[in-house]
Protein backbone atom coordinates (compact mmCIF):
# COMPACT_ATOMS: atom_id res chain seq x y z
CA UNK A 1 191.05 74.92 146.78
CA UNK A 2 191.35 72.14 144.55
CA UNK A 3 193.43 73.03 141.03
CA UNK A 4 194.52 71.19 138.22
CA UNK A 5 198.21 71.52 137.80
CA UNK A 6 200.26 71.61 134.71
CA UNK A 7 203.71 71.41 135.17
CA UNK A 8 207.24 71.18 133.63
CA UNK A 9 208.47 68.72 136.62
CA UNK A 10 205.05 66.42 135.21
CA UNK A 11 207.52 65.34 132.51
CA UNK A 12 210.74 63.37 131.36
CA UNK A 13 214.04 64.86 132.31
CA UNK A 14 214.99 64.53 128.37
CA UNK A 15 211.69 66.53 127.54
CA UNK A 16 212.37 68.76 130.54
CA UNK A 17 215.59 70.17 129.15
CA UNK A 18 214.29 70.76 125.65
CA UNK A 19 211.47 72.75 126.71
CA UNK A 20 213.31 74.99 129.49
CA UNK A 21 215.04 75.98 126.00
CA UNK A 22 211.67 77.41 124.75
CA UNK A 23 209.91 78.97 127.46
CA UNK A 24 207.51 80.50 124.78
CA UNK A 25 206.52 77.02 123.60
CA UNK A 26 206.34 76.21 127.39
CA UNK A 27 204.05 78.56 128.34
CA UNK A 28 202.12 77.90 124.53
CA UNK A 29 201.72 74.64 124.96
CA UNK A 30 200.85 74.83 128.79
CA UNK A 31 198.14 77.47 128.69
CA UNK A 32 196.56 75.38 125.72
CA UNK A 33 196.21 72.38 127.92
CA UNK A 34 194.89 73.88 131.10
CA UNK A 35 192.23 75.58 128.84
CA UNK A 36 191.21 72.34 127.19
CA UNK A 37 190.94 70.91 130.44
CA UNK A 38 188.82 74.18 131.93
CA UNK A 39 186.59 72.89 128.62
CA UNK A 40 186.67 69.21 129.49
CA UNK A 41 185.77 70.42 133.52
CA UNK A 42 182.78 72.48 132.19
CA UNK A 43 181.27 69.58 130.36
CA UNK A 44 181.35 67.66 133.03
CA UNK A 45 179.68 70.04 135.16
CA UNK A 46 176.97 70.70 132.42
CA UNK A 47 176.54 66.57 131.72
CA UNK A 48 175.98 65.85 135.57
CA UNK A 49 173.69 68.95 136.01
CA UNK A 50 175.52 69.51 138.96
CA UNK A 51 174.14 73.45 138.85
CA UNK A 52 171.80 75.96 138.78
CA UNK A 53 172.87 79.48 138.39
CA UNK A 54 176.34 78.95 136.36
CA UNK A 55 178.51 80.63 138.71
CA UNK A 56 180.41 77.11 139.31
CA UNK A 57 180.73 76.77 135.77
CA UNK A 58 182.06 80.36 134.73
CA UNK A 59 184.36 80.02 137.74
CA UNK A 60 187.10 78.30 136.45
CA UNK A 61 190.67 80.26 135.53
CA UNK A 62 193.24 79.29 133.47
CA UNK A 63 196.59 81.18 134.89
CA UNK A 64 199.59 80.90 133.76
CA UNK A 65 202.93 80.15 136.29
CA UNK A 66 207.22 79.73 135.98
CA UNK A 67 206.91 76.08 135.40
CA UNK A 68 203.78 75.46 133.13
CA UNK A 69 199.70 76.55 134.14
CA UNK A 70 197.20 75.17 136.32
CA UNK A 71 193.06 75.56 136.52
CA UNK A 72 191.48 76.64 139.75
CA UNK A 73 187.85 77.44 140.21
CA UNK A 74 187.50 80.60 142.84
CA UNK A 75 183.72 79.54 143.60
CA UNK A 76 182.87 80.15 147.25
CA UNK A 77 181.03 76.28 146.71
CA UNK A 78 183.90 74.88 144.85
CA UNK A 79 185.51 72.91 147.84
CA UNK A 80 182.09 71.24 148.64
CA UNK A 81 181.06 70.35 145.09
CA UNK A 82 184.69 68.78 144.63
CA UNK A 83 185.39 66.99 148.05
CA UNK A 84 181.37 66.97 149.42
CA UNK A 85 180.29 67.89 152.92
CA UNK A 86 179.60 65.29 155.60
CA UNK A 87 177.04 64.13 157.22
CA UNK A 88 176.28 65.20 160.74
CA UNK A 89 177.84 68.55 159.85
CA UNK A 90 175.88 72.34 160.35
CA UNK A 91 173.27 73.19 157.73
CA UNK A 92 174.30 74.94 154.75
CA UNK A 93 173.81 78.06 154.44
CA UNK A 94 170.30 79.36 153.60
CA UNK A 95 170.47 81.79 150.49
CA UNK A 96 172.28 79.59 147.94
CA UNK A 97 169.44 76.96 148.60
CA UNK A 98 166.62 79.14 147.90
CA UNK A 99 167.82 80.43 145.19
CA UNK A 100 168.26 76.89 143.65
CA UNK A 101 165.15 75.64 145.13
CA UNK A 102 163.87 78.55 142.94
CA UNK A 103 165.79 78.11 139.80
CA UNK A 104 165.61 74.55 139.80
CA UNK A 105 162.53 73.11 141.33
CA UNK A 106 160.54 76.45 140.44
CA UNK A 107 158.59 77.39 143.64
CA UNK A 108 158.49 80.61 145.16
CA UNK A 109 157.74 82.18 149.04
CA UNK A 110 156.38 79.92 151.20
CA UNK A 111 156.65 76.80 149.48
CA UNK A 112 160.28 77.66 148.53
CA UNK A 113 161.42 78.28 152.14
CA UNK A 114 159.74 75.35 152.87
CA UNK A 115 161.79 73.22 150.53
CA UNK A 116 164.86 75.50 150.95
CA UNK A 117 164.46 74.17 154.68
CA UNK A 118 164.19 70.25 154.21
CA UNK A 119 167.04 70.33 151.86
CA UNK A 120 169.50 72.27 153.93
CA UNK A 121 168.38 69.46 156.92
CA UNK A 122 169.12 67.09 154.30
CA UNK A 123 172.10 67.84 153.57
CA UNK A 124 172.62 68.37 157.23
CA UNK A 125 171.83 65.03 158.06
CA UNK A 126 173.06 62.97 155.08
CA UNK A 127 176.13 65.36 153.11
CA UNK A 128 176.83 65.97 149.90
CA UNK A 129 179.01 63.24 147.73
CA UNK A 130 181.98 64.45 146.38
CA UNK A 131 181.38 65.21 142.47
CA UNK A 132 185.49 64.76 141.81
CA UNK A 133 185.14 67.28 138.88
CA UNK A 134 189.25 68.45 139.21
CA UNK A 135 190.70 65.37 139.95
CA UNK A 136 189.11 63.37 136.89
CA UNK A 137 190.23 67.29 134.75
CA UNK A 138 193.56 66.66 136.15
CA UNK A 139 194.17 62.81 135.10
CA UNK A 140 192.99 64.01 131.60
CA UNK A 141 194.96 66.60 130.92
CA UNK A 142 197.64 64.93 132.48
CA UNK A 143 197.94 62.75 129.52
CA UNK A 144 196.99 65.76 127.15
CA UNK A 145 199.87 67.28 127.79
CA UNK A 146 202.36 64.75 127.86
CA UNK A 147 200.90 64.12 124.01
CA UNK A 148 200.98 67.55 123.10
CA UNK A 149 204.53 68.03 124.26
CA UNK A 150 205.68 64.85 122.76
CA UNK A 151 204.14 66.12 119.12
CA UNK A 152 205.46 69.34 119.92
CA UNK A 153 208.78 67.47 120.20
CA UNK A 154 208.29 65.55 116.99
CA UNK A 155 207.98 68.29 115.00
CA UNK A 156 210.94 70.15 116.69
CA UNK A 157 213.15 67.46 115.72
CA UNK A 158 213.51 66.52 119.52
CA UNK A 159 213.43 63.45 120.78
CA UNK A 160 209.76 62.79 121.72
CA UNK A 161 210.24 59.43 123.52
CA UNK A 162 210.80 59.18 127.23
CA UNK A 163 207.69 58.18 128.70
């Protein structure tokens, strides 16, 4: 399961040891990140209309952990929207496509199953392309949090420079 990871070990040694002072501000400024970037991954979700029903999108957790926080989305269709499926593999299965094919395109019984079926041979035959959502969340809040950290340090009277 893909996550975005944000960790102590992600930093300077001279930032390091100033922080594993403050576990509070740690954890603080950790948990803000990873929920800015749980923000950041849901607007990318919404701008690429990547979903019907939402479930993707109210999926992501922020948790907390020793050394910092990470985001994780506990979808059961997480995996394939991050990383695809490839061609030549099984169809998917067939309830999650009818109830997009009904959401989304708007057709019901016959014609639904109809549609549901060509798109799960579709996909079938051709895959799904990897959407990427956590791994472009992780480079950005990989440099959020080295700038909130650094101000964090500024205004500590800490060093802020290192990286």
């Amino acid at each position: 399961m893909p996550t975005v990871d944000v960790k102590l070990t992600d930093l300077p040694r001279v930032w390091r040891d100033h922080l594993e002072k403050d576990k509070g501000a740690l954890v603080e400024l950790s948990m803000r990140v990873v929920q800015d970037a749980m923000e950041f991954a849901q607007h990318e979700v919404d701008r690429r209309d990547l979903v019907f029903s939402g479930n993707y999108t109210e999926s992501f957790m922020a948790l907390p952990r020793v050394d910092g926080a990470f985001l994780v989305n506990v979808s059961a269709y997480a995996q394939v929207i991050e990383l695809g499926r490839r061609p030549g593999a099984r169809m998917p299965p067939y309830e999650p496509i009818l109830e997009w094919v009904e959401g989304k395109l708007g057709l019901y019984f016959q014609e639904a199953e109809e549609a549901a079926f060509a798109i799960r041979r579709a996909i079938a035959k051709r895959g799904i392309p990897p959407q990427r959502i956590m791994a472009k969340t992780a480079s950005w809040s990989r440099n959020l949090w080295k700038s909130r950290v650094r101000n964090y340090l500024r205004k500590r009277g800490g060093t802020g420079t290192g990286a």
